[in-house]
N, C-alpha and C. Protein backbone atom coordinates (compact mmCIF):
# COMPACT_ATOMS: atom_id res chain seq x y z
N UNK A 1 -69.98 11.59 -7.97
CA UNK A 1 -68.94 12.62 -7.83
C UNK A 1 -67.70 12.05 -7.18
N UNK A 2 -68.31 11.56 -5.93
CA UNK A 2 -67.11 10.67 -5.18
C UNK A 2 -66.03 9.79 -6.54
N UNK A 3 -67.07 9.00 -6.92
CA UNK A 3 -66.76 7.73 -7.90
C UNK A 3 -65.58 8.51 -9.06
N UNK A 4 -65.68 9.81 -9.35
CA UNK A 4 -65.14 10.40 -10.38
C UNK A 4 -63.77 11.09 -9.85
N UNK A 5 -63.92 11.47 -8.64
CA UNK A 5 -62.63 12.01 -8.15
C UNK A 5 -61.40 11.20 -7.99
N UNK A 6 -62.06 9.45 -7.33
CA UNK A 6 -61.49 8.44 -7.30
C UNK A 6 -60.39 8.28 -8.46
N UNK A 7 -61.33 8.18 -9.26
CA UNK A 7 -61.10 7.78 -10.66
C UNK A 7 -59.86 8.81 -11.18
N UNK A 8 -60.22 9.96 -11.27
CA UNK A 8 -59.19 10.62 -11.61
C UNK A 8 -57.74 11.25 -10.82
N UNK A 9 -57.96 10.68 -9.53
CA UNK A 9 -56.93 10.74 -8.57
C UNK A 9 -56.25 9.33 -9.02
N UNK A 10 -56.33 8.43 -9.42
CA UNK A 10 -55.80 7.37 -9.58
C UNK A 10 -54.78 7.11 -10.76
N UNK A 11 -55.97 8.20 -11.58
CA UNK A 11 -55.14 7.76 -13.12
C UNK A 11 -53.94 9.06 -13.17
N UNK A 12 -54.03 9.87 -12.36
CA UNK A 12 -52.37 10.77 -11.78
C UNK A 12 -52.08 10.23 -11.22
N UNK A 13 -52.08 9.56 -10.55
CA UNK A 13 -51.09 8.84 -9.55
C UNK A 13 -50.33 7.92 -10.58
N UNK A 14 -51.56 7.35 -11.23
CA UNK A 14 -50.46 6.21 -12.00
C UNK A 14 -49.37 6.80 -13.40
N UNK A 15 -50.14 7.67 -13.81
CA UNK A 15 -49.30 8.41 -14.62
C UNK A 15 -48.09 8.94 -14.28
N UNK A 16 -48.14 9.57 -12.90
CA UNK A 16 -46.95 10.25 -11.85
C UNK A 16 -45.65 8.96 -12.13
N UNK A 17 -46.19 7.42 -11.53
CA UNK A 17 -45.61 6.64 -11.15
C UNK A 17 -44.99 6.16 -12.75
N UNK A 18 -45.45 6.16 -13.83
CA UNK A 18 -45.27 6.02 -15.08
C UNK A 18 -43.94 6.51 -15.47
N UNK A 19 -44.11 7.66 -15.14
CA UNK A 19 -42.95 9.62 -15.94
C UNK A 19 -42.05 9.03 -14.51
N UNK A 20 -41.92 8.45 -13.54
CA UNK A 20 -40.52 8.86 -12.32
C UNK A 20 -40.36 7.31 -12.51
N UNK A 21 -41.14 6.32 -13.02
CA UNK A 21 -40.31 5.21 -13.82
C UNK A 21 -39.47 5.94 -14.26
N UNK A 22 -39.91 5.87 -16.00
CA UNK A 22 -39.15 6.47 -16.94
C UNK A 22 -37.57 7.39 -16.41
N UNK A 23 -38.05 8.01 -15.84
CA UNK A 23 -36.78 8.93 -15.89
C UNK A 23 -35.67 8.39 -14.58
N UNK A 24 -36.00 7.28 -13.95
CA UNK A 24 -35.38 6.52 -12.88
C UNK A 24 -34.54 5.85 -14.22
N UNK A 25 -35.39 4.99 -15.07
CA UNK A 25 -34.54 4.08 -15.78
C UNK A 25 -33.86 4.75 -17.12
N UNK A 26 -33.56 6.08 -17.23
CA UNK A 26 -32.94 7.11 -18.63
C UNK A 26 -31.99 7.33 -17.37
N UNK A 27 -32.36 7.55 -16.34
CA UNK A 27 -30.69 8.59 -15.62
C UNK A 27 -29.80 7.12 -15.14
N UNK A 28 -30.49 5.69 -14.94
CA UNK A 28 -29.51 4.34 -15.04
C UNK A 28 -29.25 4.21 -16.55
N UNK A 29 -29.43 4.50 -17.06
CA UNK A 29 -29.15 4.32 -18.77
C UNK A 29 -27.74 5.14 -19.19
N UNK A 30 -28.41 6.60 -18.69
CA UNK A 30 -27.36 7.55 -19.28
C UNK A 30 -26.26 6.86 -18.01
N UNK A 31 -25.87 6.40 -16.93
CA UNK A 31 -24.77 6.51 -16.44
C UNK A 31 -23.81 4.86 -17.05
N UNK A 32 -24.83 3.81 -17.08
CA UNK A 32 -24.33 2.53 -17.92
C UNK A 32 -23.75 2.95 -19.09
N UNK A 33 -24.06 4.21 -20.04
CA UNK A 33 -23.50 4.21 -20.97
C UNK A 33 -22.58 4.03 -21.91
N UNK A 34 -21.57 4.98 -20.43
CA UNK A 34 -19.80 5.20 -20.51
C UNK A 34 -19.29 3.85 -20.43
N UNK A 35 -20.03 2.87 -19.93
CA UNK A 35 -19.27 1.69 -19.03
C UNK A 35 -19.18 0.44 -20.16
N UNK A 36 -18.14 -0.44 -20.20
CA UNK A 36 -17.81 -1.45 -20.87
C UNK A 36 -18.22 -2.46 -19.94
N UNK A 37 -18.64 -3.73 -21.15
CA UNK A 37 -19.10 -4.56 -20.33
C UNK A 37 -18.74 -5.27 -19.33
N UNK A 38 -17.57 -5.11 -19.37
CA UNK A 38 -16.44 -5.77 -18.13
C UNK A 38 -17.22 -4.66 -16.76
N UNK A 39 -16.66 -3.43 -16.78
CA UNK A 39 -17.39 -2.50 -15.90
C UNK A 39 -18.69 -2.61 -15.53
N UNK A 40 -19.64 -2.89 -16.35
CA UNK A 40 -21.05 -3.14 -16.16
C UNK A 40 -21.26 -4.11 -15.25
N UNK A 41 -20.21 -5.31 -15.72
CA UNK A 41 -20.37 -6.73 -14.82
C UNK A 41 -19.76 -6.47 -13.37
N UNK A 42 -19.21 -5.48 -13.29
CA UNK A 42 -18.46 -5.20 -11.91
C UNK A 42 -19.38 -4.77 -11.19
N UNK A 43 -20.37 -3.42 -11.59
CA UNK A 43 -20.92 -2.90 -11.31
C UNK A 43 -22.10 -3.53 -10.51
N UNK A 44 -22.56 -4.35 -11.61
CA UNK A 44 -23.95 -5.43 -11.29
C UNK A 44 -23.54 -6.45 -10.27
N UNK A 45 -22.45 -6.69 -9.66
CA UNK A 45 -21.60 -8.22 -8.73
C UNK A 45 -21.39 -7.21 -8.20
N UNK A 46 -21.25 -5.74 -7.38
CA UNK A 46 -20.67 -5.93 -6.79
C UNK A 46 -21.26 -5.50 -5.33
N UNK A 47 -21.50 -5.91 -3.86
CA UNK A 47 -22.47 -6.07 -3.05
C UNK A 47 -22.85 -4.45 -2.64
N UNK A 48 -23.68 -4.64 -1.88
CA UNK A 48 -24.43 -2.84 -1.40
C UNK A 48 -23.28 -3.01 0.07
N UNK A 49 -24.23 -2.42 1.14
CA UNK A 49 -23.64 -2.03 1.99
C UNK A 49 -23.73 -2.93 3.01
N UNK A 50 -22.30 -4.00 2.93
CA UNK A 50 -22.22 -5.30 3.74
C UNK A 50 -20.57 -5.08 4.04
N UNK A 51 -20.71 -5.57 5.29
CA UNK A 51 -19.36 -5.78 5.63
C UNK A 51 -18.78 -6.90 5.17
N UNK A 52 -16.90 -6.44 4.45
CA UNK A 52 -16.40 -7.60 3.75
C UNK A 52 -16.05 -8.62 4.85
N UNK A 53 -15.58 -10.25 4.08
CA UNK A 53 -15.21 -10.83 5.11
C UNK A 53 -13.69 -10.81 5.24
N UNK A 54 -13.00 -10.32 6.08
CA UNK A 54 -11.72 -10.48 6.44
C UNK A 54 -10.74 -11.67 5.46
N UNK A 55 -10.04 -11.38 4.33
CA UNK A 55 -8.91 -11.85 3.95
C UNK A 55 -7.83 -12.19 3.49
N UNK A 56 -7.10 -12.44 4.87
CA UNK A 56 -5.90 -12.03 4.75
C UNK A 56 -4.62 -13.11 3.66
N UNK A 57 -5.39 -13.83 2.46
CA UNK A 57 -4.85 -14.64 1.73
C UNK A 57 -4.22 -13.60 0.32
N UNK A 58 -5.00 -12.44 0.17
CA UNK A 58 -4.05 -12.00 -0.91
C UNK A 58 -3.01 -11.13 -0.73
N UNK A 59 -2.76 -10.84 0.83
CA UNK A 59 -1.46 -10.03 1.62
C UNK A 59 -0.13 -10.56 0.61
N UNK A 60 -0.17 -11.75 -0.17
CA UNK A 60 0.88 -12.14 -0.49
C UNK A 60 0.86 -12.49 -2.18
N UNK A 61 1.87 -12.01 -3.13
CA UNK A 61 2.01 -13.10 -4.22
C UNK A 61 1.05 -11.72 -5.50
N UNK A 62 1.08 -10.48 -5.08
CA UNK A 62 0.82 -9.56 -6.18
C UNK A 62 -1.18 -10.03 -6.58
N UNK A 63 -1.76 -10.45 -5.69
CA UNK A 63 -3.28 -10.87 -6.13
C UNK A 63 -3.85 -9.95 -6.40
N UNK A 64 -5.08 -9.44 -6.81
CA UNK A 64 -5.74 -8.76 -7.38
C UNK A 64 -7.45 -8.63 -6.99
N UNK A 65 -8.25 -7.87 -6.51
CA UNK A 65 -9.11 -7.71 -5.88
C UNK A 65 -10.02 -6.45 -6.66
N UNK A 66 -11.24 -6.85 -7.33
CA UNK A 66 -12.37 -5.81 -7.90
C UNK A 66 -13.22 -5.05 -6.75
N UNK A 67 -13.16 -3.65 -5.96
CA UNK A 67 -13.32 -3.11 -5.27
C UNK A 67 -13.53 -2.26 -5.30
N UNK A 68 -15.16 -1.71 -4.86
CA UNK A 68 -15.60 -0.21 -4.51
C UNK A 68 -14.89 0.21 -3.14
N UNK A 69 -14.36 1.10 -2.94
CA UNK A 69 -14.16 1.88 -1.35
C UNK A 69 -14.65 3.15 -1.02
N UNK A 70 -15.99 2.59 -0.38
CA UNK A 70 -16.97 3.03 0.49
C UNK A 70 -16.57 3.77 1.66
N UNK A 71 -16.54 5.40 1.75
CA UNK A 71 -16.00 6.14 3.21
C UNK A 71 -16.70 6.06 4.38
N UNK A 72 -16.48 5.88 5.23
CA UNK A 72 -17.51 5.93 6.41
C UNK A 72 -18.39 7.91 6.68
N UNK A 73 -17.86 8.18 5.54
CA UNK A 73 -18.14 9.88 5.33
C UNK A 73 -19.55 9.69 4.33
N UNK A 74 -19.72 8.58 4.11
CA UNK A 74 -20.57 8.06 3.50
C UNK A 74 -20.54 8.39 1.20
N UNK A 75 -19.50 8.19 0.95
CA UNK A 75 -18.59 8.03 -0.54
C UNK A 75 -17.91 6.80 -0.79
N UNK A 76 -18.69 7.25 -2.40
CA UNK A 76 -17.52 6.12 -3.07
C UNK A 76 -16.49 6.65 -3.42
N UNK A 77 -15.24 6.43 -3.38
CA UNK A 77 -14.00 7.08 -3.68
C UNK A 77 -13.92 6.69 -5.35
N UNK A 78 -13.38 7.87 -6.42
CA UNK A 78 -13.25 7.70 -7.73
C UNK A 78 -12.23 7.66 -7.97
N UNK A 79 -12.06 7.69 -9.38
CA UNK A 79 -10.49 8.11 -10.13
C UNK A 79 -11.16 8.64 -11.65
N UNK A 80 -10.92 9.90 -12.01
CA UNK A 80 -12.22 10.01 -13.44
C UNK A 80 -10.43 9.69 -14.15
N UNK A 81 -10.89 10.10 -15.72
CA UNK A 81 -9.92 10.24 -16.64
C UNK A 81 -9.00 11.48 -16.47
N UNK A 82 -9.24 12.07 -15.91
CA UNK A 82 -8.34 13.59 -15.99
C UNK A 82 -7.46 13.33 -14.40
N UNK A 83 -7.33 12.57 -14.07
CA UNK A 83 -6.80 11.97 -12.32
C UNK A 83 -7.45 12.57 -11.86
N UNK A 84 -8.50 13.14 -11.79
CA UNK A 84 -9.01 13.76 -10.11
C UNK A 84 -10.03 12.91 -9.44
N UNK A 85 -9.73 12.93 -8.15
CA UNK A 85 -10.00 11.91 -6.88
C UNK A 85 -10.98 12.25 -6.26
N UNK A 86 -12.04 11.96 -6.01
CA UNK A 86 -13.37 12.48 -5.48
C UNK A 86 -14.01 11.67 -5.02
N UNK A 87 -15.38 11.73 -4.59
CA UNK A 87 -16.66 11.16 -3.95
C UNK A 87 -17.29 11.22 -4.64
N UNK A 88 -18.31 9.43 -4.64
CA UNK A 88 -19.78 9.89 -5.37
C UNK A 88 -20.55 9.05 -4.59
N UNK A 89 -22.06 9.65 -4.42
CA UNK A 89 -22.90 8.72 -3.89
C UNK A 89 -23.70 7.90 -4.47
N UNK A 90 -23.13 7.59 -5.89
CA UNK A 90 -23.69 7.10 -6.78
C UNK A 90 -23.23 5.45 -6.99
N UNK A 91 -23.33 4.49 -6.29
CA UNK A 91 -22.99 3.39 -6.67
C UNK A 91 -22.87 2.39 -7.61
N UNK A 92 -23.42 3.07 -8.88
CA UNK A 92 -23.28 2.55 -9.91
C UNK A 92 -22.69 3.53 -11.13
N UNK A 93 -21.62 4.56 -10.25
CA UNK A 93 -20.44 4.95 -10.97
C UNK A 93 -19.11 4.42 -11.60
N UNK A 94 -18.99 4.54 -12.73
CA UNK A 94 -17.99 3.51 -13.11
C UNK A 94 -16.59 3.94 -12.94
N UNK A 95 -16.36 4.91 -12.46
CA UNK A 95 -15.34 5.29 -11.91
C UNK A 95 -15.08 4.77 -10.17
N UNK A 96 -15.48 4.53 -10.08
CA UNK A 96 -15.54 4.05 -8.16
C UNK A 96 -15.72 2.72 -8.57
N UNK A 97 -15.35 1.51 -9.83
CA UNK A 97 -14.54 0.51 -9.46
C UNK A 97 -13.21 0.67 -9.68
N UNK A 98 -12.94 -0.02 -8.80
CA UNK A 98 -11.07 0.02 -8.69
C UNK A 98 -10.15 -1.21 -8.35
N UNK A 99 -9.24 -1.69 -9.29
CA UNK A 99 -8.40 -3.00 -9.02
C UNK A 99 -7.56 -1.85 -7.91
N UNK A 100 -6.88 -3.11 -6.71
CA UNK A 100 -6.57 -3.34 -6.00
C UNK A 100 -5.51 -4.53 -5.87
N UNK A 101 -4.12 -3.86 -6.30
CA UNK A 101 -3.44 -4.78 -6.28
C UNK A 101 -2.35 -5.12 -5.61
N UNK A 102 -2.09 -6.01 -4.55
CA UNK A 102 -0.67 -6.27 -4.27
C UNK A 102 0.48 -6.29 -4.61
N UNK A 103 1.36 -5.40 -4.14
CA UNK A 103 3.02 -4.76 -5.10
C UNK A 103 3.68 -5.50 -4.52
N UNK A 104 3.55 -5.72 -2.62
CA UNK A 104 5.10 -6.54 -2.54
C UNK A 104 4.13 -6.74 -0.97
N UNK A 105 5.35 -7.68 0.04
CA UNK A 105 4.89 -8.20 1.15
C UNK A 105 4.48 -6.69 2.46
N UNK A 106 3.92 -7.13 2.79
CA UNK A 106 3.53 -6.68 4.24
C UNK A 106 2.19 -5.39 3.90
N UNK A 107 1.86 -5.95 3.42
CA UNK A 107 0.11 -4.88 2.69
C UNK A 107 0.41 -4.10 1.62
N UNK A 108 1.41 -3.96 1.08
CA UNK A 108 1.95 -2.77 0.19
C UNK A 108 1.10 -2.88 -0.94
N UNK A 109 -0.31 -2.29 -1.01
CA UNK A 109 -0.81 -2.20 -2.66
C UNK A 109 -0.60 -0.95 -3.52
N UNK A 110 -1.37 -1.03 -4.34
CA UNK A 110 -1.52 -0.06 -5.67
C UNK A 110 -3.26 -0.20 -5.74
N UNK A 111 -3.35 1.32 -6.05
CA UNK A 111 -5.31 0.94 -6.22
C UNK A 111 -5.01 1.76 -7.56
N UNK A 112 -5.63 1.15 -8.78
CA UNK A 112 -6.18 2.01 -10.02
C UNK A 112 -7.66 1.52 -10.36
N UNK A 113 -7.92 2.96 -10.97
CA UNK A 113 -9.15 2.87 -11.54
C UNK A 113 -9.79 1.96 -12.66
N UNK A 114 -10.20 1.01 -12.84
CA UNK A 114 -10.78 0.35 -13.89
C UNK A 114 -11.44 1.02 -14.90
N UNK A 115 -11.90 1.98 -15.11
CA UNK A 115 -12.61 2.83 -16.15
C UNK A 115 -11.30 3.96 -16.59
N UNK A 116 -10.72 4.42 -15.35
CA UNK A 116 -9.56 5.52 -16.00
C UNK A 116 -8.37 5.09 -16.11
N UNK A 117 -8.12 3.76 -15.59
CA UNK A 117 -6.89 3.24 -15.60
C UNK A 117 -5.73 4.09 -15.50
N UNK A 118 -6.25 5.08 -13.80
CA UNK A 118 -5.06 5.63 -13.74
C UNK A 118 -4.84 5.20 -12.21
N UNK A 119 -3.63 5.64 -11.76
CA UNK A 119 -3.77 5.10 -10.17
C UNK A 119 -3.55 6.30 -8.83
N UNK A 120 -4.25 5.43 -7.83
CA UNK A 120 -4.30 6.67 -6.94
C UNK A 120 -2.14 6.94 -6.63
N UNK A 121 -2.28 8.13 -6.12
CA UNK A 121 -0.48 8.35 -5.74
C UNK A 121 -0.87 9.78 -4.71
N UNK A 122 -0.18 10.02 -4.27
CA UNK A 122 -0.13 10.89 -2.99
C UNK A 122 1.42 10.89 -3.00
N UNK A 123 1.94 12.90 -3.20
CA UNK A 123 2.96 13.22 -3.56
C UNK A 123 3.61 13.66 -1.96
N UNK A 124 4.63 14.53 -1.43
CA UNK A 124 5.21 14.48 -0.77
C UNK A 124 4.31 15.31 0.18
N UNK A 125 3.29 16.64 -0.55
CA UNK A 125 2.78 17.45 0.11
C UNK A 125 1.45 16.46 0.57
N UNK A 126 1.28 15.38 0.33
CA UNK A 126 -0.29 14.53 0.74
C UNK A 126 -0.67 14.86 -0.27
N UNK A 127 -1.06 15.36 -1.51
CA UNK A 127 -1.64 15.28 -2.19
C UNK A 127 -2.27 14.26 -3.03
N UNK A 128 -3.53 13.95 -3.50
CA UNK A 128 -3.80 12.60 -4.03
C UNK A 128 -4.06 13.14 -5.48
N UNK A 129 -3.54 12.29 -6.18
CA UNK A 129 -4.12 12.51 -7.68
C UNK A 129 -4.21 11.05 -8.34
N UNK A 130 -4.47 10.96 -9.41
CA UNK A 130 -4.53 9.97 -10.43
C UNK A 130 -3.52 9.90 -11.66
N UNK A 131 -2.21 8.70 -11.67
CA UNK A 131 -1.50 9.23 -12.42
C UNK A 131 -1.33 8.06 -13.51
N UNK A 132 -1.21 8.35 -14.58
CA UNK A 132 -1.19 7.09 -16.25
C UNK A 132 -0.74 5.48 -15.72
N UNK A 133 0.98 6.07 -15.01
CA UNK A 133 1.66 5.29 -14.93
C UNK A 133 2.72 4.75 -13.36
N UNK A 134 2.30 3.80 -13.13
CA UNK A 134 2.87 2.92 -11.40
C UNK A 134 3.89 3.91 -11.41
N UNK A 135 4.04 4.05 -9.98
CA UNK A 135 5.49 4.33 -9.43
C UNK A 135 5.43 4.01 -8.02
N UNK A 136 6.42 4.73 -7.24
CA UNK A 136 6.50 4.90 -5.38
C UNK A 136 5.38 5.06 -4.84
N UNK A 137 5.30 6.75 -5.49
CA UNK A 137 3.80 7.22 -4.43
C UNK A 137 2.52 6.37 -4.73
N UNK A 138 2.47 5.66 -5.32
CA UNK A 138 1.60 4.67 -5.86
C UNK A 138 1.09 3.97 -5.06
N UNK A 139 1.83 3.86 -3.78
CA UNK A 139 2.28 2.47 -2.73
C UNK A 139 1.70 2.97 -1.82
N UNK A 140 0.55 2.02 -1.08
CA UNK A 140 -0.20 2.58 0.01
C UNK A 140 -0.25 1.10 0.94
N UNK A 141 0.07 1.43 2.21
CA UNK A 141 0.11 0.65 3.31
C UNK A 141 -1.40 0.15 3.57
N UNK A 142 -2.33 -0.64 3.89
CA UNK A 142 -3.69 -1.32 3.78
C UNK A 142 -3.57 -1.73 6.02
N UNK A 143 -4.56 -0.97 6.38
CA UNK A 143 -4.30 -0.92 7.65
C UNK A 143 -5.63 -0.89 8.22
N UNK A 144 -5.80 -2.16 9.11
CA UNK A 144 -7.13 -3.21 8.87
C UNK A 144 -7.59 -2.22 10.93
N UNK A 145 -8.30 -1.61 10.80
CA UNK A 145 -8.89 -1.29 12.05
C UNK A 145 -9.40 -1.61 12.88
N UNK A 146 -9.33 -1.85 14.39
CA UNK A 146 -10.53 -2.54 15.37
C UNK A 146 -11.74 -2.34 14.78
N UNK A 147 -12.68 -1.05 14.22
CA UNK A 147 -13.52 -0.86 14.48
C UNK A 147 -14.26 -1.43 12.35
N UNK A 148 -13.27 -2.54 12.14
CA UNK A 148 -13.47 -3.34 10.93
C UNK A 148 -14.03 -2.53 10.06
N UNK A 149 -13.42 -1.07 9.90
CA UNK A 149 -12.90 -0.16 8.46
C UNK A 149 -11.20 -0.45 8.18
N UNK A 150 -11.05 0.13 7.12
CA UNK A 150 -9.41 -0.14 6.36
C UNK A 150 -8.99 1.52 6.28
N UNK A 151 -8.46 1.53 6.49
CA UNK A 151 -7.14 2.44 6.18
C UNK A 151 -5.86 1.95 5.45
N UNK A 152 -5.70 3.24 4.63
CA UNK A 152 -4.80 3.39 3.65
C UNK A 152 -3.80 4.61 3.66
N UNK A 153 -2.43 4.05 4.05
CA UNK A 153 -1.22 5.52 4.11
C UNK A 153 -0.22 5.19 2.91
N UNK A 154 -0.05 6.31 2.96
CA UNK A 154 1.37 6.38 1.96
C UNK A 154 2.05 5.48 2.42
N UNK A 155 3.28 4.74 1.36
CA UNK A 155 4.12 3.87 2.05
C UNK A 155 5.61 4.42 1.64
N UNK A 156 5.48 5.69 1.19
CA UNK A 156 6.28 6.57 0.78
C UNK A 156 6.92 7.82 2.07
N UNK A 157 5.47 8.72 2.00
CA UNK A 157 5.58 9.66 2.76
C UNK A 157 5.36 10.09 4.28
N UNK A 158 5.74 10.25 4.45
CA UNK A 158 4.99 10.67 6.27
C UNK A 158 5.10 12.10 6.34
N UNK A 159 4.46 12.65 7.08
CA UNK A 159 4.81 14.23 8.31
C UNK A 159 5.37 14.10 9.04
N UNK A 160 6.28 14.89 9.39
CA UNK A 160 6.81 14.83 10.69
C UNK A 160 6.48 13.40 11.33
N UNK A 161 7.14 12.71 10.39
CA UNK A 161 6.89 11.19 11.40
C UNK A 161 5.52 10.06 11.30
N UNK A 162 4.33 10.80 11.14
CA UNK A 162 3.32 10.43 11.39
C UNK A 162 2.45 9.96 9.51
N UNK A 163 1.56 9.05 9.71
CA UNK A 163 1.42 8.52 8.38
C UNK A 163 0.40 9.59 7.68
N UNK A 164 0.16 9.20 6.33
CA UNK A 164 -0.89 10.18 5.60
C UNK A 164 -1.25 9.24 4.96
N UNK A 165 -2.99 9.55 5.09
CA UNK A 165 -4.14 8.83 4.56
C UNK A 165 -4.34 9.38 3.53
N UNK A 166 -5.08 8.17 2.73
CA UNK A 166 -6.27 8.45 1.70
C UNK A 166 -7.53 9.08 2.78
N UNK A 167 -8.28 10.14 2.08
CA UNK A 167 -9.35 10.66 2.67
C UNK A 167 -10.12 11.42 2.17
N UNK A 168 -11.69 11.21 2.04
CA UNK A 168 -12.13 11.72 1.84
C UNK A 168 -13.15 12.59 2.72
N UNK A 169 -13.49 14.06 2.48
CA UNK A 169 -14.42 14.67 3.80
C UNK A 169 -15.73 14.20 3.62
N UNK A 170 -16.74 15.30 4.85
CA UNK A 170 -17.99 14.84 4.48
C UNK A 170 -18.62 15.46 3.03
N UNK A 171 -17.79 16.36 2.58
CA UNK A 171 -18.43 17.08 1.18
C UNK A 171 -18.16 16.17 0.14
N UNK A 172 -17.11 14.82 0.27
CA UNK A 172 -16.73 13.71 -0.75
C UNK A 172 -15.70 14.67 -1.26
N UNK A 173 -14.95 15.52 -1.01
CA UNK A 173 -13.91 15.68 -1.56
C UNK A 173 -12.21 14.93 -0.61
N UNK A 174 -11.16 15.16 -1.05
CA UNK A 174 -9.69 14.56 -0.96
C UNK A 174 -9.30 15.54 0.23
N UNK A 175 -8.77 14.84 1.52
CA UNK A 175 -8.20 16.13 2.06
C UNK A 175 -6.48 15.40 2.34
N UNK A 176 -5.91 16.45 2.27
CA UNK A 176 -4.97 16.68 2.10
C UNK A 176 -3.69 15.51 3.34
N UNK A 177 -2.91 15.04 2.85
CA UNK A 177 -2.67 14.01 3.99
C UNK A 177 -2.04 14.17 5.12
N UNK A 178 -1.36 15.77 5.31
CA UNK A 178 -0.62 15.81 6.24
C UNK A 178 -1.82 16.57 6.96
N UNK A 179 -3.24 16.62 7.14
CA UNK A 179 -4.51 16.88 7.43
C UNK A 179 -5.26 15.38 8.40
N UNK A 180 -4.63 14.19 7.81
CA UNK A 180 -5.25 13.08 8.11
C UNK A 180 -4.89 12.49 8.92
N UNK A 181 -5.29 11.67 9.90
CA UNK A 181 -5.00 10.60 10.87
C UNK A 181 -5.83 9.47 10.81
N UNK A 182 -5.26 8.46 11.36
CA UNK A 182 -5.36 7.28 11.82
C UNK A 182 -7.10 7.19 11.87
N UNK A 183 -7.29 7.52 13.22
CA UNK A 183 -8.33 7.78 14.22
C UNK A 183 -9.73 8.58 13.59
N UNK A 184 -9.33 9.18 12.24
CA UNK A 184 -10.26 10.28 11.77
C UNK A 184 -10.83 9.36 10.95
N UNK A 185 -12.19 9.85 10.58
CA UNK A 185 -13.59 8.80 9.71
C UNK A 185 -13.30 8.98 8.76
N UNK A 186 -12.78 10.21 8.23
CA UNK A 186 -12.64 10.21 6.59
C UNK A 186 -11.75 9.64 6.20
N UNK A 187 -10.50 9.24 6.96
CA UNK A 187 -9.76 8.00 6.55
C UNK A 187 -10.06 6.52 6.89
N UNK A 188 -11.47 6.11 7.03
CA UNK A 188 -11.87 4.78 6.92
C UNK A 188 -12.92 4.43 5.78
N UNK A 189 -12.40 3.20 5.40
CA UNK A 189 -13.12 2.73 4.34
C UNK A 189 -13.79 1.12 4.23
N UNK A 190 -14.96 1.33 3.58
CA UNK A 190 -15.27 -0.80 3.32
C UNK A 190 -14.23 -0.48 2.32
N UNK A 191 -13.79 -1.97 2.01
CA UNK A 191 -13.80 -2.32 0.62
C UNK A 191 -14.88 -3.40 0.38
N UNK A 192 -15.93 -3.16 -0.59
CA UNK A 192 -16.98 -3.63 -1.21
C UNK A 192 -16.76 -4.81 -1.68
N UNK A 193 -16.90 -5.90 -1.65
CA UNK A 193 -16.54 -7.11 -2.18
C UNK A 193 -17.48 -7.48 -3.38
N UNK A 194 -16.80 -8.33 -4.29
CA UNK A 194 -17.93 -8.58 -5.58
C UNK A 194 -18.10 -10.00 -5.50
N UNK A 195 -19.57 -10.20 -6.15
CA UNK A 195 -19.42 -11.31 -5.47
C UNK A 195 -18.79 -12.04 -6.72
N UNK A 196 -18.75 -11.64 -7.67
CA UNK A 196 -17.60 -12.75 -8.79
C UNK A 196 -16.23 -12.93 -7.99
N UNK A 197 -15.97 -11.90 -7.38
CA UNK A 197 -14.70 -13.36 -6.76
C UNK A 197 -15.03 -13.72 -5.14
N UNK A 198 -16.34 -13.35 -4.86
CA UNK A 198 -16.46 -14.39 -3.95
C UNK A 198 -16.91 -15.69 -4.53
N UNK A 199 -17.32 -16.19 -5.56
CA UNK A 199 -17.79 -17.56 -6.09
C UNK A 199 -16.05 -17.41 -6.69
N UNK A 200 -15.32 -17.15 -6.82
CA UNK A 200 -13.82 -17.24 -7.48
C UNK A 200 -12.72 -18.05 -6.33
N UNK A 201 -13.42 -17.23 -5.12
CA UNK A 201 -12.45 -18.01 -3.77
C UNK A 201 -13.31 -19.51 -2.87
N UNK A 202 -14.62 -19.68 -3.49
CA UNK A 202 -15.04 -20.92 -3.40
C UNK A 202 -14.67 -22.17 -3.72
């Protein structure tokens, strides 16, 4: 009796473990789908949850950097096709890679989406969206923290004086920038390093 219960407690278990395979590797399937192989390869290079190493060599000369940005709200920051700016906790979203590129001296980048190829911009009210084509609001100041997260402000707009972040809350949504500070978590971020251009800066 013993011998039989064994037996058939085992062969559910393994069956269990069989069916939550399966459907582990259909819901990585269905999300690889959308993704081109360039994206795929980003996806697969690019590290979990490690701190980058500090550097300060592409501050200059328009360089270019393949980058998830990871919130300390615990999100990946997106860009879908329709510009809207969100959170996912999904790390192998192909919207949450993003070039990262240097516009001009003193940190001034541009972040667009690699899958939507649109770019983040933040209008006068803080607002963040995703837009086709570069401009001003495009331009975000890269602002390296004691506590070795990054921050990102308009290099456009301020409040009353004071800067406006990229941010996301703890729900992974955008809050609003004349909402944001310095000092606040939802405006800190990794940037995720891949390791194709860490064997690139070797």
């Amino acid at each position: 009796m013993r011998k039989w219960m064994l037996t058939w407690n085992l062969q559910n278990l393994f069956s269990g473990l069989y069916l939550h395979a399966i459907f582990l590797f259909g819901s990585v399937c269905v999300v690889y789908s959308d993704c081109t192989p360039e994206q795929l390869a980003a996806i697969m290079n690019c590290s979990k949850h490690e701190r980058h190493t500090r550097n300060y060599d592409y501050m200059e000369g328009g360089d270019v950097r393949i980058r998830q940005l990871f919130s300390r709200t615990q999100w990946f920051l997106t860009i879908d096709d329709r510009g809207n700016i969100n959170g996912t906790q999904d790390p192998t979203d192909c919207y949450s890679i993003l070039e990262i590129r240097t516009v001009s001296e003193g940190g001034i980048l541009a972040i667009k989406g690699v899958k939507s190829q649109r770019y983040i911009s933040m209008n006068k009210a803080g607002v963040l969206q995703g837009k086709d084509t570069y401009n001003e609001n495009c331009n975000f100041k890269e602002v390296f923290l004691e506590n070795y997260f990054n921050a990102y402000s308009s290099a456009k707009w301020t409040k009353n004086g004071k800067e406006m972040f990229i941010a996301l809350s703890q729900k992974g949504k955008p809050i609003r920038g004349k909402k944001t500070r310095r000092e606040h978590i939802a405006s800190h971020f990794i940037p995720m390093k891949c390791r194709e251009e860490e064997r690139r800066a070797e």
